[in-house]
PDB file of N, CA and C in Angstrom:
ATOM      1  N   UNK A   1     125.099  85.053  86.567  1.00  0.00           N
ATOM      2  CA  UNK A   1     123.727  85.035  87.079  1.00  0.00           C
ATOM      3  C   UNK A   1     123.579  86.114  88.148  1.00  0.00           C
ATOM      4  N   UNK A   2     122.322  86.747  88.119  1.00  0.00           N
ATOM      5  CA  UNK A   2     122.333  87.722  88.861  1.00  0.00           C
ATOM      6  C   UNK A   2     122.211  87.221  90.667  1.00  0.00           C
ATOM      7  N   UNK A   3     122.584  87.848  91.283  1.00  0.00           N
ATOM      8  CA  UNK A   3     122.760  88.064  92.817  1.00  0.00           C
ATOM      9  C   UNK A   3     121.479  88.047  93.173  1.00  0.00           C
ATOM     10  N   UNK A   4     120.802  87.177  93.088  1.00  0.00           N
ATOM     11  CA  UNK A   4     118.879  87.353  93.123  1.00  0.00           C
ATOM     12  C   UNK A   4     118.329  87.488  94.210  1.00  0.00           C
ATOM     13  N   UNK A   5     118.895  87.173  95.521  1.00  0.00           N
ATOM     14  CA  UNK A   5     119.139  87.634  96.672  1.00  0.00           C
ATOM     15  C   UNK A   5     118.919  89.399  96.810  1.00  0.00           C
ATOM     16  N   UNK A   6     119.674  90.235  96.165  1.00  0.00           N
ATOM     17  CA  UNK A   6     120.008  91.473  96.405  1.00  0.00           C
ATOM     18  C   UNK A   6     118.992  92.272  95.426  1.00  0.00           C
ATOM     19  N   UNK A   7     118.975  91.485  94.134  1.00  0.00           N
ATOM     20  CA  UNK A   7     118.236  92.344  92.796  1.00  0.00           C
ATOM     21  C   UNK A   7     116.596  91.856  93.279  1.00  0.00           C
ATOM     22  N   UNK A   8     116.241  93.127  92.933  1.00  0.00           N
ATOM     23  CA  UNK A   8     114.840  92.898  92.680  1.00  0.00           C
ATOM     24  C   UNK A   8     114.256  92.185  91.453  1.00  0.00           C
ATOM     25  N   UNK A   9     113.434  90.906  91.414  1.00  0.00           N
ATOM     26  CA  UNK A   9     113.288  90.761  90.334  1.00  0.00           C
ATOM     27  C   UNK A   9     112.149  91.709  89.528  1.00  0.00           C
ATOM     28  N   UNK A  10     111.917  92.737  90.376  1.00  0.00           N
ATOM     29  CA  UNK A  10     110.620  93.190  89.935  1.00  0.00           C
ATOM     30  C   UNK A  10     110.757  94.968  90.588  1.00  0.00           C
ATOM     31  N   UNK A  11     110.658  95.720  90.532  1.00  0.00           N
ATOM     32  CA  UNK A  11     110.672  96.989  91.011  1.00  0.00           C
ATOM     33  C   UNK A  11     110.099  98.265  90.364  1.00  0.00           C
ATOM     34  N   UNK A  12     108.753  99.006  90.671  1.00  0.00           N
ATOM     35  CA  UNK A  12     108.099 100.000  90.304  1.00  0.00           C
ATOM     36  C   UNK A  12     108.099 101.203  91.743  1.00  0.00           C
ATOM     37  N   UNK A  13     107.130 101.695  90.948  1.00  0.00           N
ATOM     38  CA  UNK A  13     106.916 102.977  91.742  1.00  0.00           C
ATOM     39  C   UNK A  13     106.506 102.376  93.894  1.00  0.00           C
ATOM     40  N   UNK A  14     105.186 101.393  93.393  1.00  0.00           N
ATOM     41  CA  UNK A  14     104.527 100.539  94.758  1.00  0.00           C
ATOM     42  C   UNK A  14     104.857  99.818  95.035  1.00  0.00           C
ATOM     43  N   UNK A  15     105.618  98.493  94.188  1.00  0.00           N
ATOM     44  CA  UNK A  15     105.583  97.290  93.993  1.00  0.00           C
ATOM     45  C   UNK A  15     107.113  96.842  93.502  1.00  0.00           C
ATOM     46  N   UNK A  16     107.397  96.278  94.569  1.00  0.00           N
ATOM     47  CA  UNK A  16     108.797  95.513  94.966  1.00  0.00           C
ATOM     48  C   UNK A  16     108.283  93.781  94.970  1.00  0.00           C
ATOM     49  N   UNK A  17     109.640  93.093  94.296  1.00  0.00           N
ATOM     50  CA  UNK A  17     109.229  91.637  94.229  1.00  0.00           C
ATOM     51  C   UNK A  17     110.605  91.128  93.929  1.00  0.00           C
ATOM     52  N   UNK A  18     111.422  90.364  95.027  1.00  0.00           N
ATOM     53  CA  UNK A  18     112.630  90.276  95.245  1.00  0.00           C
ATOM     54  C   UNK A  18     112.539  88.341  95.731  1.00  0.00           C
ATOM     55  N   UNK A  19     113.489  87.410  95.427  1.00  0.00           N
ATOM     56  CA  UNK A  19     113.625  86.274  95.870  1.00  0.00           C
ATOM     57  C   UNK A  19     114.262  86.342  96.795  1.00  0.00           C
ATOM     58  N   UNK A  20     113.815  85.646  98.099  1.00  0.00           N
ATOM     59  CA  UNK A  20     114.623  85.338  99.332  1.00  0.00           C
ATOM     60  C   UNK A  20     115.070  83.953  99.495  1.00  0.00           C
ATOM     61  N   UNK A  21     116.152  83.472  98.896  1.00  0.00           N
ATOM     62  CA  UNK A  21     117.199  82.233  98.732  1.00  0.00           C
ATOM     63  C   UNK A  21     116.552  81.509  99.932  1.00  0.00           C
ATOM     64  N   UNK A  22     117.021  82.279 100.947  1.00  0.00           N
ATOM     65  CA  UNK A  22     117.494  81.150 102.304  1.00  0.00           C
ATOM     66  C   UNK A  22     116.199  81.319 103.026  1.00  0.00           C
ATOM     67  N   UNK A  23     115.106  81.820 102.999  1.00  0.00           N
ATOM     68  CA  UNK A  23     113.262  81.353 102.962  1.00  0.00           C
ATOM     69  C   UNK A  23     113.306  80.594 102.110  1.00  0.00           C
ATOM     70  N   UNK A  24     113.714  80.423 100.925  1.00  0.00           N
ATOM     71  CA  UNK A  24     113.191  79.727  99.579  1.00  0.00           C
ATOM     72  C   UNK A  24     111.551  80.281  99.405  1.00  0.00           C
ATOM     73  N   UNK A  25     111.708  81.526  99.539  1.00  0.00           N
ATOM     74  CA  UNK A  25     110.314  82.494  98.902  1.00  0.00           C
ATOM     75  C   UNK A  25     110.608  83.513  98.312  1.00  0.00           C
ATOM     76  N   UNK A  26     109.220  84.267  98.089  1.00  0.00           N
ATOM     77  CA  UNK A  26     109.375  85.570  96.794  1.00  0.00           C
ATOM     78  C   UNK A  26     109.020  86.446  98.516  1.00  0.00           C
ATOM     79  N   UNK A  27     109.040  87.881  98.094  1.00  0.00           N
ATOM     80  CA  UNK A  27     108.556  88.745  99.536  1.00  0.00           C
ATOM     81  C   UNK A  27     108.024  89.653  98.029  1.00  0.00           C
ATOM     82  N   UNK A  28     106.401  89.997  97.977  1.00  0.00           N
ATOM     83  CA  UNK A  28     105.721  90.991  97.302  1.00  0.00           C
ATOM     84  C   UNK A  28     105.794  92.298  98.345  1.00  0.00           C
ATOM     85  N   UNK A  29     106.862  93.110  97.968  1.00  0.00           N
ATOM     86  CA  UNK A  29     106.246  94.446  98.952  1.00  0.00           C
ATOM     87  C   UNK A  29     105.622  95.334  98.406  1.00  0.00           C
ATOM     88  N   UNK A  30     104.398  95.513  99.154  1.00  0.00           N
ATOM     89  CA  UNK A  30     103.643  96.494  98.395  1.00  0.00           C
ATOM     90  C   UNK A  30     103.765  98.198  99.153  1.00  0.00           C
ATOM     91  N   UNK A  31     104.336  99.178  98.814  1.00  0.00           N
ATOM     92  CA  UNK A  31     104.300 100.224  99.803  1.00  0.00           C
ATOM     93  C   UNK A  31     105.348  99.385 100.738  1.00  0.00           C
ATOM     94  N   UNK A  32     105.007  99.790 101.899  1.00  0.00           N
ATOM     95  CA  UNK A  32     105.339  99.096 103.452  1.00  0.00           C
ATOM     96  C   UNK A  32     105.233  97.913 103.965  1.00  0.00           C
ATOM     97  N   UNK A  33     104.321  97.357 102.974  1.00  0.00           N
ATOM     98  CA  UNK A  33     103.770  96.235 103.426  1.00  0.00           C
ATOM     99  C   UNK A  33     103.985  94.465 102.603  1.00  0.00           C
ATOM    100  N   UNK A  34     104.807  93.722 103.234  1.00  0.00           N
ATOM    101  CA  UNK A  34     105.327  92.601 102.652  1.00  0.00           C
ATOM    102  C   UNK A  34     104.199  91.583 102.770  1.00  0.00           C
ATOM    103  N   UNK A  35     103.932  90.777 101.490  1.00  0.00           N
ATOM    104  CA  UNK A  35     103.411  89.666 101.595  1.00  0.00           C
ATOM    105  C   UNK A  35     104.291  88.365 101.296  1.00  0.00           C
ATOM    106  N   UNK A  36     104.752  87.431 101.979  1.00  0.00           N
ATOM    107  CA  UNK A  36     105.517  86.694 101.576  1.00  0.00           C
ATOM    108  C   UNK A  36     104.710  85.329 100.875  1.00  0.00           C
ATOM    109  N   UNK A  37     105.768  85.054  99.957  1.00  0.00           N
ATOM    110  CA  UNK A  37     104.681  84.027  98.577  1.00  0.00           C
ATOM    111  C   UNK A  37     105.921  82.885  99.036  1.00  0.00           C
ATOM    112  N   UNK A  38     105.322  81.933  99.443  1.00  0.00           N
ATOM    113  CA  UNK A  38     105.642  80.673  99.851  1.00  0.00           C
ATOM    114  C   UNK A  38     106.172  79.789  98.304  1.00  0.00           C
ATOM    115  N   UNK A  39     107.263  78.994  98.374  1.00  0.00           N
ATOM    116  CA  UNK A  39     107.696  78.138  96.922  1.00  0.00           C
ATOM    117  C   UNK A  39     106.707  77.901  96.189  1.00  0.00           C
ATOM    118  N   UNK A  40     106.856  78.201  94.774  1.00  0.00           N
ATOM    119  CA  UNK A  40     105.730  77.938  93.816  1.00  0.00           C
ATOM    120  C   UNK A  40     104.571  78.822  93.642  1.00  0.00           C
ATOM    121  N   UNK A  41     104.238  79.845  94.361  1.00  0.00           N
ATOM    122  CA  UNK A  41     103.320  80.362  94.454  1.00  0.00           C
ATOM    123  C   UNK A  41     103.406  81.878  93.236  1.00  0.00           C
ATOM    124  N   UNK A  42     104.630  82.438  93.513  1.00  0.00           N
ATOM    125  CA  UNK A  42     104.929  83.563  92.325  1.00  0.00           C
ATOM    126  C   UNK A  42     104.650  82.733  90.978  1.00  0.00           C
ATOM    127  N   UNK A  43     104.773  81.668  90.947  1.00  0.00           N
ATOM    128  CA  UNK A  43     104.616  81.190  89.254  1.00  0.00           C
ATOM    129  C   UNK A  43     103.228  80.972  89.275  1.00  0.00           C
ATOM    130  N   UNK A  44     102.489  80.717  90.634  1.00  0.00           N
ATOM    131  CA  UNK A  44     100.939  80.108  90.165  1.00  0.00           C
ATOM    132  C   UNK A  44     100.291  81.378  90.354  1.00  0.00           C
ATOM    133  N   UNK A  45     100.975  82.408  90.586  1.00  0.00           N
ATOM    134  CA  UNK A  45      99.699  83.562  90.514  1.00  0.00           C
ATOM    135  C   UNK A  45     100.259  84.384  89.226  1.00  0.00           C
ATOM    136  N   UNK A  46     101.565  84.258  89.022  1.00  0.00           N
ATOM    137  CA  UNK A  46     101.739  84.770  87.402  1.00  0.00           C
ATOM    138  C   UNK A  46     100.571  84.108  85.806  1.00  0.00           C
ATOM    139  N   UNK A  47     100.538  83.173  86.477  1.00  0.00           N
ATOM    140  CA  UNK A  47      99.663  82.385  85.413  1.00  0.00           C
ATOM    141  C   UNK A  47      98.076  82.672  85.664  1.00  0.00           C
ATOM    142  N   UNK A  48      97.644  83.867  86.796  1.00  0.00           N
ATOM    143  CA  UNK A  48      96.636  83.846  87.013  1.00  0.00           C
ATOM    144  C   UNK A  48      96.093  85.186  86.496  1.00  0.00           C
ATOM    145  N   UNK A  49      94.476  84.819  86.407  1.00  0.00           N
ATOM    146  CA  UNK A  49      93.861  86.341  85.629  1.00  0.00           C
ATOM    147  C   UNK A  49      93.352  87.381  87.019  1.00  0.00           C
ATOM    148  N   UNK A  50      93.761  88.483  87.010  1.00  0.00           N
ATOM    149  CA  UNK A  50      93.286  89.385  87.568  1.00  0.00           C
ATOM    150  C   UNK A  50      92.211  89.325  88.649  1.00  0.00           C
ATOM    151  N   UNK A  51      90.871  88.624  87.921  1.00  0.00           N
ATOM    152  CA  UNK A  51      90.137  87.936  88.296  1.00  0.00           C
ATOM    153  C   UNK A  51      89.983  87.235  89.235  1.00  0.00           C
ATOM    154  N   UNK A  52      91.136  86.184  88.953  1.00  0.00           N
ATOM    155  CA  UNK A  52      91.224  85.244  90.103  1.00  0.00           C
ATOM    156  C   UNK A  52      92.747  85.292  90.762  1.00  0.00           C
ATOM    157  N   UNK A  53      92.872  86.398  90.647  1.00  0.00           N
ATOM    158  CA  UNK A  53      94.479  87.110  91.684  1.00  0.00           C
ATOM    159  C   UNK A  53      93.548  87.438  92.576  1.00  0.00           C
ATOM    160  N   UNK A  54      92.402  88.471  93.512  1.00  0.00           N
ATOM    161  CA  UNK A  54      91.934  88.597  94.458  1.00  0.00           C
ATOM    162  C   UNK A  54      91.691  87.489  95.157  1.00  0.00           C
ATOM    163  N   UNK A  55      91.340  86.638  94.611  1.00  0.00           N
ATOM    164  CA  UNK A  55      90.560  85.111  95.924  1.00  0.00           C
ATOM    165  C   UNK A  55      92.218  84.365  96.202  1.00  0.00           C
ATOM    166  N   UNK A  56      93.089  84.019  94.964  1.00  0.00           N
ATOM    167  CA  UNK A  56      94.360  83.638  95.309  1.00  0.00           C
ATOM    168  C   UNK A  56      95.919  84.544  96.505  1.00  0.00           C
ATOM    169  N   UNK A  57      95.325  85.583  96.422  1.00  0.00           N
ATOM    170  CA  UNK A  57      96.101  86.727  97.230  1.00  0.00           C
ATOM    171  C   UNK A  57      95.492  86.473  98.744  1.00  0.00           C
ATOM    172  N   UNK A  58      94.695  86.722  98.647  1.00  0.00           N
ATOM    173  CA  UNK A  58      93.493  86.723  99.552  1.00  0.00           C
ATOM    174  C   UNK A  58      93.674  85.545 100.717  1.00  0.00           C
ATOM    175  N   UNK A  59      93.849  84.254  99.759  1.00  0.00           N
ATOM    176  CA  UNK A  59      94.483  83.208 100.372  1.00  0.00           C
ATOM    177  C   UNK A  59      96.126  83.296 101.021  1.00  0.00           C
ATOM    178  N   UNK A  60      96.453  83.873 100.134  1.00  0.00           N
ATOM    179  CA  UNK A  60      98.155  84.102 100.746  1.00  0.00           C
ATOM    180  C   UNK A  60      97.859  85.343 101.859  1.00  0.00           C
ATOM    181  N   UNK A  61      97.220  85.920 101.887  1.00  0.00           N
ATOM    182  CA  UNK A  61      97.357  87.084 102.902  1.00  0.00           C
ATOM    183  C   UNK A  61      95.903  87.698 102.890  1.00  0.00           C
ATOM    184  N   UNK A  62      95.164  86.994 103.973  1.00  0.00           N
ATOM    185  CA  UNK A  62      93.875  88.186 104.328  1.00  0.00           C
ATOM    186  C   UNK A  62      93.736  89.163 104.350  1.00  0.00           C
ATOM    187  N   UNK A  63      94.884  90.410 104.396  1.00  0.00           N
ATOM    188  CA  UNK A  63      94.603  91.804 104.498  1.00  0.00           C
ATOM    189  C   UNK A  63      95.693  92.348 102.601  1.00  0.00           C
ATOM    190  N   UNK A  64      95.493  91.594 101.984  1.00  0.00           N
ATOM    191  CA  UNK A  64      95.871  91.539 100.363  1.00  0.00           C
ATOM    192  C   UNK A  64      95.141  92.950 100.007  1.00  0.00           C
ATOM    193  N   UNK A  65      93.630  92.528 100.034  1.00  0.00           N
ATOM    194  CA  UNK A  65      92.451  93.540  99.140  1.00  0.00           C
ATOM    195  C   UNK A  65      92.868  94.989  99.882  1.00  0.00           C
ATOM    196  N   UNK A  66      93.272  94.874 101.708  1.00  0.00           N
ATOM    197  CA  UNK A  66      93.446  96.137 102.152  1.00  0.00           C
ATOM    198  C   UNK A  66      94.550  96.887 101.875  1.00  0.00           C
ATOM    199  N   UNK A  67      95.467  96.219 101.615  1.00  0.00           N
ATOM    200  CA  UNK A  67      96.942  96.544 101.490  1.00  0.00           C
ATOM    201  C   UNK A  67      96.371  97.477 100.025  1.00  0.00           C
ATOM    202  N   UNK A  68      96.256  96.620  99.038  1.00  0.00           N
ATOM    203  CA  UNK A  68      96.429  97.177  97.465  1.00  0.00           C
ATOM    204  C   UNK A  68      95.465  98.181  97.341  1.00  0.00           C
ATOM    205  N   UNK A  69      94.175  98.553  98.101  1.00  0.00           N
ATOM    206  CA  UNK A  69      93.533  99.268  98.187  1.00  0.00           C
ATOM    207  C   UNK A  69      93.856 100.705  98.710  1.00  0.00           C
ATOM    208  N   UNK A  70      94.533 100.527  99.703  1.00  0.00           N
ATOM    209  CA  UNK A  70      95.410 101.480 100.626  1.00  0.00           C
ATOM    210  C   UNK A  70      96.519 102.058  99.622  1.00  0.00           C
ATOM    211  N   UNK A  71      97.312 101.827  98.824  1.00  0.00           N
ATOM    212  CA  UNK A  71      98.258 102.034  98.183  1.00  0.00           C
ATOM    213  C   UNK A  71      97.627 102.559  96.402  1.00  0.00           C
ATOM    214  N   UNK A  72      96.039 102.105  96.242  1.00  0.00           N
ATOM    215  CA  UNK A  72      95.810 103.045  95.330  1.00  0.00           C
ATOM    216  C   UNK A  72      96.202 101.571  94.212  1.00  0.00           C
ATOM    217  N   UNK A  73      96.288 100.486  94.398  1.00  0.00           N
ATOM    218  CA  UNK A  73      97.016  99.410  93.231  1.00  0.00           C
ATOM    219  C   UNK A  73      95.693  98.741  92.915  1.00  0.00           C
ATOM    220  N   UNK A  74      95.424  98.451  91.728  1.00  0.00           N
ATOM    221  CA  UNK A  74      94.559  97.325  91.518  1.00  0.00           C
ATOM    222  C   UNK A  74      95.716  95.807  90.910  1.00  0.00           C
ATOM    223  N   UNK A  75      94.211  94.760  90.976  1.00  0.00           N
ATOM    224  CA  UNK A  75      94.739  93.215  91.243  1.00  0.00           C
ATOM    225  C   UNK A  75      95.367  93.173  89.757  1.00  0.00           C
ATOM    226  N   UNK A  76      95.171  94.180  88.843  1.00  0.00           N
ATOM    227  CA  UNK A  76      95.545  94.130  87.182  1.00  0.00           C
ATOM    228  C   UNK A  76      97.161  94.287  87.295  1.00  0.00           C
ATOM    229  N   UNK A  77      97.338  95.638  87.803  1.00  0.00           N
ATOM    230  CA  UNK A  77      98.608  95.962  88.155  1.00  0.00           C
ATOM    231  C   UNK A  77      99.825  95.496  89.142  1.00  0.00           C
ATOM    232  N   UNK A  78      98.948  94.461  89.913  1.00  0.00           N
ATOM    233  CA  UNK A  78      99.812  93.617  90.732  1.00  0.00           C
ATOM    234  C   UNK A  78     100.284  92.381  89.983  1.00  0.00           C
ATOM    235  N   UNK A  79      99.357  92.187  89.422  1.00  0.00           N
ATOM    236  CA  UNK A  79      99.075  90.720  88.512  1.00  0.00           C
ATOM    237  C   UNK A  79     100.352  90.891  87.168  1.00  0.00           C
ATOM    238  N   UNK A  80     100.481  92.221  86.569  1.00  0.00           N
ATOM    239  CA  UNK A  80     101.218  92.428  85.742  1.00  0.00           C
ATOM    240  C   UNK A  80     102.655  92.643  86.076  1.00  0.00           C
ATOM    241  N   UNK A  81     103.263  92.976  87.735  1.00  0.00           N
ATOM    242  CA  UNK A  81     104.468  93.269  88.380  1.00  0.00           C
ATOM    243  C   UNK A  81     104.659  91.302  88.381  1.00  0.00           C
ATOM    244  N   UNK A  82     103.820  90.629  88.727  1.00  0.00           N
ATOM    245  CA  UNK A  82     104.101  89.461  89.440  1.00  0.00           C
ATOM    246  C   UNK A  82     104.584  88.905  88.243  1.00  0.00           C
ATOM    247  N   UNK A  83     104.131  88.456  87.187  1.00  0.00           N
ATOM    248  CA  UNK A  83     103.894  88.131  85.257  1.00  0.00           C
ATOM    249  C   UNK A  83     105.675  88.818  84.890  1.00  0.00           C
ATOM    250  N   UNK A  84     105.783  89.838  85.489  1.00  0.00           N
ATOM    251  CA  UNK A  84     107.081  90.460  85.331  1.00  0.00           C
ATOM    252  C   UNK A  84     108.154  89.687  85.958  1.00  0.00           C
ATOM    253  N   UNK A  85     107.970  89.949  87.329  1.00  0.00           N
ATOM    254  CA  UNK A  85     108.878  88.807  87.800  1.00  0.00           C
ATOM    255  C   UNK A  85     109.270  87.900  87.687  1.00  0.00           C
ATOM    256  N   UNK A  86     108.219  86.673  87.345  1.00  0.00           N
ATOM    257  CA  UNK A  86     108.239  85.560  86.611  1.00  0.00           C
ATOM    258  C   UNK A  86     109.193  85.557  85.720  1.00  0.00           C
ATOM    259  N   UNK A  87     108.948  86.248  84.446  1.00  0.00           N
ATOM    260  CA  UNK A  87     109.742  86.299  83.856  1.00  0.00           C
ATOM    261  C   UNK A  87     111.217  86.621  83.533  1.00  0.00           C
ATOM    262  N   UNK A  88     111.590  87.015  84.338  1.00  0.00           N
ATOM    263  CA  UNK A  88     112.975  87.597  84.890  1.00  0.00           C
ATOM    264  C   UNK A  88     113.291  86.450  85.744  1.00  0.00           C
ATOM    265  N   UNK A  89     112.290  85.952  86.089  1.00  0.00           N
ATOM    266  CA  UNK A  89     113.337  84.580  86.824  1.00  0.00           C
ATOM    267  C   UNK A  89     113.249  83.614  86.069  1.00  0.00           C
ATOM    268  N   UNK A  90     112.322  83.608  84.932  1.00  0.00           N
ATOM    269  CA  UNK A  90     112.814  82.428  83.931  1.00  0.00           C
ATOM    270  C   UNK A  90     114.122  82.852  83.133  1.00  0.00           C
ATOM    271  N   UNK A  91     114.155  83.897  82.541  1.00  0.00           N
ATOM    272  CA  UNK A  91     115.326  84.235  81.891  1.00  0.00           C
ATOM    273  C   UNK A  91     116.381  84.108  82.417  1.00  0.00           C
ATOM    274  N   UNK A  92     116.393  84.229  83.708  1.00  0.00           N
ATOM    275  CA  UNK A  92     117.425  84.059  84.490  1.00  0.00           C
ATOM    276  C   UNK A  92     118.042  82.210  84.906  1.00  0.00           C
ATOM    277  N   UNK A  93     117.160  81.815  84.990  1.00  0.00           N
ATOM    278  CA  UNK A  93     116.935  80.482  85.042  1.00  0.00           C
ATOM    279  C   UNK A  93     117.403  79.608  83.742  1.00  0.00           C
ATOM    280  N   UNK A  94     117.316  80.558  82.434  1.00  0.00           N
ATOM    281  CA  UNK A  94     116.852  79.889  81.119  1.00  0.00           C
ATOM    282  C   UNK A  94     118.819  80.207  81.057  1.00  0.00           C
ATOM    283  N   UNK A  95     119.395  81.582  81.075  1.00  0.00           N
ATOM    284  CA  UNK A  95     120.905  81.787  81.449  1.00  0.00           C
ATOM    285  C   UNK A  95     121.745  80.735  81.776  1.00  0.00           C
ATOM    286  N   UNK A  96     121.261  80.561  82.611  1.00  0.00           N
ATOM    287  CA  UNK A  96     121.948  79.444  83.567  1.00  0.00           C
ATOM    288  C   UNK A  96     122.052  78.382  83.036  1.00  0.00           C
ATOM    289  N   UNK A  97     121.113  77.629  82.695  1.00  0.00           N
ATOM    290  CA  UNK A  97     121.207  76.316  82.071  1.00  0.00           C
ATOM    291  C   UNK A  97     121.328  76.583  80.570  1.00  0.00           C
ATOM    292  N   UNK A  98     121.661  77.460  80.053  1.00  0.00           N
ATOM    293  CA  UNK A  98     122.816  77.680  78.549  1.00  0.00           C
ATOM    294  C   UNK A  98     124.099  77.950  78.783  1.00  0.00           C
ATOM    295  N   UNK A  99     124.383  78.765  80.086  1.00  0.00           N
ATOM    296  CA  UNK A  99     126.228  78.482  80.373  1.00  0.00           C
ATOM    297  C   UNK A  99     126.286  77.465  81.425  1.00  0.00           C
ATOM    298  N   UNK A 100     126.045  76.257  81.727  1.00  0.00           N
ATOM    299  CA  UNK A 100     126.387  75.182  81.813  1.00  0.00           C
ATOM    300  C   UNK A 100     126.676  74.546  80.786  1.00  0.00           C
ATOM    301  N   UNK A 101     125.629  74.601  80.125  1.00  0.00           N
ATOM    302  CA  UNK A 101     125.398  73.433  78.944  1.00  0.00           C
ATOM    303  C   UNK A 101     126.633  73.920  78.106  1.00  0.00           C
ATOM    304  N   UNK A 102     127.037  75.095  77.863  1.00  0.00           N
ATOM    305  CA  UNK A 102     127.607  75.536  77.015  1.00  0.00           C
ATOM    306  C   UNK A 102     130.068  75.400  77.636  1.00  0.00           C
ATOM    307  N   UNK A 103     129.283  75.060  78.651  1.00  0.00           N
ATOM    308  CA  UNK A 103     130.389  74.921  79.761  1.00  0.00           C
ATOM    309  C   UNK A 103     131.096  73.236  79.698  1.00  0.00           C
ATOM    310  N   UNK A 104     129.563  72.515  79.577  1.00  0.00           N
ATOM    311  CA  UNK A 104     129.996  71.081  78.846  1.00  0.00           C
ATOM    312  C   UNK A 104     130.394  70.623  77.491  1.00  0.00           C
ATOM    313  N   UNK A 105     129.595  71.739  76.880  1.00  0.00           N
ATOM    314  CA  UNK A 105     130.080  70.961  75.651  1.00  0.00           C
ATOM    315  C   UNK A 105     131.477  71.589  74.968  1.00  0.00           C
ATOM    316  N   UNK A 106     131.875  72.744  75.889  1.00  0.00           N
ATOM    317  CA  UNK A 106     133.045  73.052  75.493  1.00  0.00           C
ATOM    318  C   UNK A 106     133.990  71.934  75.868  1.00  0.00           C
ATOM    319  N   UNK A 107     133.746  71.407  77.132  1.00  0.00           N
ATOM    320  CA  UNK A 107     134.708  70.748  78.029  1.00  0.00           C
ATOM    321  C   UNK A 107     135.192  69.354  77.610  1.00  0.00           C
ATOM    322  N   UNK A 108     133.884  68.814  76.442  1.00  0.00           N
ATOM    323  CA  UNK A 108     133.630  67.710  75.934  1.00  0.00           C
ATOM    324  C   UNK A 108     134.062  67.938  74.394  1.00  0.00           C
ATOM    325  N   UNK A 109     134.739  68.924  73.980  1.00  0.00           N
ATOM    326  CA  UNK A 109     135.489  68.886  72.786  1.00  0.00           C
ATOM    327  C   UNK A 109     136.623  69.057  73.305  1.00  0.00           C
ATOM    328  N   UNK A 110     137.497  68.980  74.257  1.00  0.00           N
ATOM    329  CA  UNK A 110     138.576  68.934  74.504  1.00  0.00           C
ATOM    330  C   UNK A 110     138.531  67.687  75.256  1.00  0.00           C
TER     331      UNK A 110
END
């Protein structure tokens, strides 16, 4: 399993999106500028439309619209880094609980 701590689950040109274990949060850096996404929140804005990523960002961080504006990003392209991440931490997640499982049932034929 990856070092998820260290790996980015997410990394472009603007847009950094890394898990911080021992917060138990995501940190969105956009440019310079970190928004930290409190437990649960990277999965509820992955599931969200573009649309309603501005009013949900917005909520996580009042200066959201200025940040992504400043950096030239729209809420499409944030929305699609975050959707990314997600997914890299399910796969990662999905890993894990196949070499366990796969760890028992070896253990359980011997």
């Amino acid at each position: 399993m990856r070092e998820i701590n260290k790996d980015a689950l997410y990394e472009g040109r603007k847009i950094r999106i890394i898990y911080q274990p021992e917060a138990d949060a995501h940190h969105l850096i956009i440019g310079e500028n970190l928004i930290v996404l409190e437990r649960g929140i990277l999965d509820e804005l992955s599931r969200t439309s573009p649309e309603g990523l501005e009013m949900k960002l917005d909520a996580v961080n009042p200066s959201s619209d200025y940040i992504l504006k400043s950096e030239g990003l729209t809420y499409e392209a944030v929305g699609w880094a975050i959707a990314q991440a997600r997914l890299v931490e399910l796969e990662d997640e999905l890993n894990y609980a196949y070499s366990n499982l796969n760890q028992r049932l070896y253990k359980s034929n011997f």
